[in-house]
C-alpha atoms as a PDB file:
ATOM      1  CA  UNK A   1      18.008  11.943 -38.072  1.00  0.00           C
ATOM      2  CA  UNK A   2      14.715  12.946 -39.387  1.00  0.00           C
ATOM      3  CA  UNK A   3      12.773   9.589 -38.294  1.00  0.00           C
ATOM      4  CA  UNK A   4      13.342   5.809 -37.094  1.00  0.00           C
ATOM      5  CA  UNK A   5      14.380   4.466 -40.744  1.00  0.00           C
ATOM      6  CA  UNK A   6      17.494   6.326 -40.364  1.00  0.00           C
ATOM      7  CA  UNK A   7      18.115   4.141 -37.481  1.00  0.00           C
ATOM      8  CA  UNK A   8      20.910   1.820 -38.415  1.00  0.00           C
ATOM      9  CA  UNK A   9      19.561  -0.222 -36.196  1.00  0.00           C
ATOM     10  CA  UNK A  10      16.253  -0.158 -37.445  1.00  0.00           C
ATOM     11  CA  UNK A  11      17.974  -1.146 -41.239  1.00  0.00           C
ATOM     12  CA  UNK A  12      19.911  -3.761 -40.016  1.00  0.00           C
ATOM     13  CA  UNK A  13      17.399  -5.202 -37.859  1.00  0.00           C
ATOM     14  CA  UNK A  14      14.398  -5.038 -40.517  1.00  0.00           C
ATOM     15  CA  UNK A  15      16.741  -7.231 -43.008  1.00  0.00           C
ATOM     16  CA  UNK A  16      17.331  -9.422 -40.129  1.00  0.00           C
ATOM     17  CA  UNK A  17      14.047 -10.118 -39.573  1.00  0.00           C
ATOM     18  CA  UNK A  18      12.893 -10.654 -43.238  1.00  0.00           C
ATOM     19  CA  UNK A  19      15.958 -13.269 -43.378  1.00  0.00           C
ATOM     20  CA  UNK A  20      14.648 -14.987 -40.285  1.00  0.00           C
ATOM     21  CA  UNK A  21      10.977 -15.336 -41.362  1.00  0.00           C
ATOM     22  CA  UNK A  22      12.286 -16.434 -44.377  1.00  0.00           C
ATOM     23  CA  UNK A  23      14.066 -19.213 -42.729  1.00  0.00           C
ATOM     24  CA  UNK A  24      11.709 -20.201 -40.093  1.00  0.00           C
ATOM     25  CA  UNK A  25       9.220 -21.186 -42.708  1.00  0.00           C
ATOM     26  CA  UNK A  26      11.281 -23.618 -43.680  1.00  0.00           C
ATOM     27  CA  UNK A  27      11.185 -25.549 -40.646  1.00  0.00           C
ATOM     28  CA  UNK A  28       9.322 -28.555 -39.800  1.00  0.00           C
ATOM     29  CA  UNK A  29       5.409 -27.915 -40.374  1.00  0.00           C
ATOM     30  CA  UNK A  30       5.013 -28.887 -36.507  1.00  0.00           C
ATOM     31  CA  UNK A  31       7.026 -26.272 -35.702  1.00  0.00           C
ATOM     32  CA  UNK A  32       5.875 -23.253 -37.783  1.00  0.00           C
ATOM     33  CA  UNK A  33       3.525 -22.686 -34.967  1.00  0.00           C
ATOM     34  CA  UNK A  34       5.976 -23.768 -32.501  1.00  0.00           C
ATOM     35  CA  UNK A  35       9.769 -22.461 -31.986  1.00  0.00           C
ATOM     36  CA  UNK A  36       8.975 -20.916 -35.611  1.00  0.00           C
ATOM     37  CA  UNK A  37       6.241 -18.365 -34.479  1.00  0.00           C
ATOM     38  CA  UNK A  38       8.380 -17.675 -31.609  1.00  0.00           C
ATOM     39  CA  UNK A  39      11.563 -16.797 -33.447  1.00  0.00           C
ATOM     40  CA  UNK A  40       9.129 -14.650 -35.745  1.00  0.00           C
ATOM     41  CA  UNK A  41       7.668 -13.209 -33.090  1.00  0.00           C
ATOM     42  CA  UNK A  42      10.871 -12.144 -31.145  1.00  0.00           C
ATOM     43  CA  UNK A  43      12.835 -10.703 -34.287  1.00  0.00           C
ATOM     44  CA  UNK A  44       9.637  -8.739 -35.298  1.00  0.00           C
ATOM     45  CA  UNK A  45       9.695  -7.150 -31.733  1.00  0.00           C
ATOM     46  CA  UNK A  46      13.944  -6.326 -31.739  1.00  0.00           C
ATOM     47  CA  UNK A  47      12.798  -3.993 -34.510  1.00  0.00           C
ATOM     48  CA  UNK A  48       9.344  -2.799 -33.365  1.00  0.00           C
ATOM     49  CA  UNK A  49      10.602  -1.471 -30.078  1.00  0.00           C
ATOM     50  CA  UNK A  50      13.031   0.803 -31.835  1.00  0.00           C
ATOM     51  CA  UNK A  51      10.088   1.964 -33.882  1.00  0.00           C
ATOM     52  CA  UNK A  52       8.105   2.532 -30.365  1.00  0.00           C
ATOM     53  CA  UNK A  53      11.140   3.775 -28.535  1.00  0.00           C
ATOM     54  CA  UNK A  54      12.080   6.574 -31.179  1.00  0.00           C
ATOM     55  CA  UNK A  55       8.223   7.697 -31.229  1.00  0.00           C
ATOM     56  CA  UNK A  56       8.595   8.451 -27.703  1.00  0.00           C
ATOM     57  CA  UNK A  57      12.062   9.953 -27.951  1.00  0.00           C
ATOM     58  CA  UNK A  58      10.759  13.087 -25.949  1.00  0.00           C
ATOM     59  CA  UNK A  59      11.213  11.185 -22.724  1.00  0.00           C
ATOM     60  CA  UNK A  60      14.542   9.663 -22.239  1.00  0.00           C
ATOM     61  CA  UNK A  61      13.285   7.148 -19.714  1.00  0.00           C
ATOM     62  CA  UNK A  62      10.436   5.878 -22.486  1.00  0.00           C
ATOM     63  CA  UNK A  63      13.479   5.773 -25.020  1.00  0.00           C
ATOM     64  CA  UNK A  64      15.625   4.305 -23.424  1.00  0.00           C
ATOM     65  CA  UNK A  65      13.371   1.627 -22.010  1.00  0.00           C
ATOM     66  CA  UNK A  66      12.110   0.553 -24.968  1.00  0.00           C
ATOM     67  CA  UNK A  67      15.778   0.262 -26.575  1.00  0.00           C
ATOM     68  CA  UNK A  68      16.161  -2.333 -23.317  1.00  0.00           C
ATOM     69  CA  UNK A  69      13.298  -4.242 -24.666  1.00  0.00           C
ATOM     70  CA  UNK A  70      14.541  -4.175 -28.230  1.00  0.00           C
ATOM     71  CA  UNK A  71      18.068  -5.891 -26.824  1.00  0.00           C
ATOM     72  CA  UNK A  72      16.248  -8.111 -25.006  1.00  0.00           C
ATOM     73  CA  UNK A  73      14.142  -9.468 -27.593  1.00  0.00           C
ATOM     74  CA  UNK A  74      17.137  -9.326 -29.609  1.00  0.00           C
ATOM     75  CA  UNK A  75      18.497 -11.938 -26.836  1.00  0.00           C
ATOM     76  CA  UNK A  76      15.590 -13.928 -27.103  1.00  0.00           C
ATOM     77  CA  UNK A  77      15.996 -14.268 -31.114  1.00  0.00           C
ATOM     78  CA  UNK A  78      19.429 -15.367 -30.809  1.00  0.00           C
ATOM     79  CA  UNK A  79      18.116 -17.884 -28.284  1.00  0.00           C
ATOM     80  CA  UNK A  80      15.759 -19.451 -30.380  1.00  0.00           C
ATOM     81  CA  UNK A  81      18.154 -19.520 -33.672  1.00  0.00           C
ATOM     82  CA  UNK A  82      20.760 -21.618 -31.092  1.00  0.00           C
ATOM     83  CA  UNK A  83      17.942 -24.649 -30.583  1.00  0.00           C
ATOM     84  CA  UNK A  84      17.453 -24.654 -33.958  1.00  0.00           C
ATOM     85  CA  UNK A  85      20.874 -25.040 -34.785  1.00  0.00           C
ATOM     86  CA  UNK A  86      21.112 -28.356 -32.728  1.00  0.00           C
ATOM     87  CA  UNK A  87      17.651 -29.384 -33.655  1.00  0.00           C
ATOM     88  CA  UNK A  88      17.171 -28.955 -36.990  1.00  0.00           C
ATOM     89  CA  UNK A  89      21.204 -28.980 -38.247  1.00  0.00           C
ATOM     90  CA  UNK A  90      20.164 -29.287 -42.100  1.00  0.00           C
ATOM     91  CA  UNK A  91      19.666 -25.399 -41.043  1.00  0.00           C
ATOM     92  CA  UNK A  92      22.805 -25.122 -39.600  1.00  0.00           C
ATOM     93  CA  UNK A  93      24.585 -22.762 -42.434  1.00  0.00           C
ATOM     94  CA  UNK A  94      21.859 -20.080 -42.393  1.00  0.00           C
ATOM     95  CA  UNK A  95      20.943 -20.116 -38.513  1.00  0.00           C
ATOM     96  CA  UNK A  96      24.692 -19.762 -37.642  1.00  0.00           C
ATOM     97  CA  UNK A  97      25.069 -16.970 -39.532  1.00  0.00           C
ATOM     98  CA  UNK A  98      21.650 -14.936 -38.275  1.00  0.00           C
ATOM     99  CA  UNK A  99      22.944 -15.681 -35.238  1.00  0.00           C
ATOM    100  CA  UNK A 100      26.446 -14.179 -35.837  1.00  0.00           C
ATOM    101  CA  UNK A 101      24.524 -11.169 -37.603  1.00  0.00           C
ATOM    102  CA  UNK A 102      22.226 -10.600 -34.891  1.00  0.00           C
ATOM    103  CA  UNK A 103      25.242 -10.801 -32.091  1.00  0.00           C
ATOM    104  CA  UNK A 104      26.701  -7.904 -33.892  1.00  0.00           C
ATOM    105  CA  UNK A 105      22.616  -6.371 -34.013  1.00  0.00           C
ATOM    106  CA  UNK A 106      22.652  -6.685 -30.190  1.00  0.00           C
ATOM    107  CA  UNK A 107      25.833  -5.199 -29.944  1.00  0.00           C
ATOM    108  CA  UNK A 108      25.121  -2.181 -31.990  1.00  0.00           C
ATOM    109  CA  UNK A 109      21.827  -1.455 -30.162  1.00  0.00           C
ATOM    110  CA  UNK A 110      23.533  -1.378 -27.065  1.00  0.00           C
ATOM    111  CA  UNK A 111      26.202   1.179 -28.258  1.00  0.00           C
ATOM    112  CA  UNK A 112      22.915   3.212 -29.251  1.00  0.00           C
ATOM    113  CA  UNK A 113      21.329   2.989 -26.089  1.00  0.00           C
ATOM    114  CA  UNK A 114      24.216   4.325 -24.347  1.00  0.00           C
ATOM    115  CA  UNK A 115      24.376   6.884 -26.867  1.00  0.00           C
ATOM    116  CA  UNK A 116      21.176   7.419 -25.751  1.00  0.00           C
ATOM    117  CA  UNK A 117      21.452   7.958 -22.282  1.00  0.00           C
ATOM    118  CA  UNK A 118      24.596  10.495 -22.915  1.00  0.00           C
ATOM    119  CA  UNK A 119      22.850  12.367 -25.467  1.00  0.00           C
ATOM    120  CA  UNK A 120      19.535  12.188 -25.205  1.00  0.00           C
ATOM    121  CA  UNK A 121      18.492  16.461 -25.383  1.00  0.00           C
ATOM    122  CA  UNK A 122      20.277  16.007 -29.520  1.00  0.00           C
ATOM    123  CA  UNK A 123      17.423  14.124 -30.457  1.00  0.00           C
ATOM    124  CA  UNK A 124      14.969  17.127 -29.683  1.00  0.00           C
END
């Protein structure tokens, strides 16, 4: 793994969050700035943490706190795609499924992180 864009992870969450602004422009205009921003701003930061966690990869504590962060903004994204679902359901196809594709996301960085904590000195 020569940097963080090897990071499935990092792949899957990138196209995750391109889908999702995507989407969340397509909301009501009183909510672009609303639940929209937030959603944007919580699927940016699942993928910026693992950006911010591998650059500090030399300390397992900084790595793997920052992997915490990225599944709990992860959390927070699916979070916000469920009260859009029941808000706005002319979005219901395409929420439903980021939020299906983001469960697995969550899932996946979760596996890392313990992969992490078990074998953190192969990352050196």
């Amino acid at each position: 793994m020569k940097n963080y864009k090897d990071l499935e992870i990092y792949k899957k969450g990138l196209s995750l969050f391109f889908e999702t602004h995507k989407m969340s422009l397509q909301l009501p205009k009183h909510e672009l700035y609303e639940l929209g921003s937030q959603l944007r701003r919580s699927s940016d930061s699942v993928i910026t943490n693992i950006v911010e966690g591998y650059g500090r990869k030399r300390y397992q504590a900084d790595f793997i706190r920052f992997l915490v962060y990225s599944h709990s903004s992860n959390l927070e994204t699916i979070n916000h795609l469920e009260k859009i679902v029941v808000l706005y359901p002319e979005h219901f196809e395409m929420t439903s499924k980021l939020v299906l594709e983001y469960n697995v996301l969550g899932a996946q960085i979760y596996k890392f992180l313990l992969y992490v904590e078990k074998n953190w000195n192969k990352f050196e």
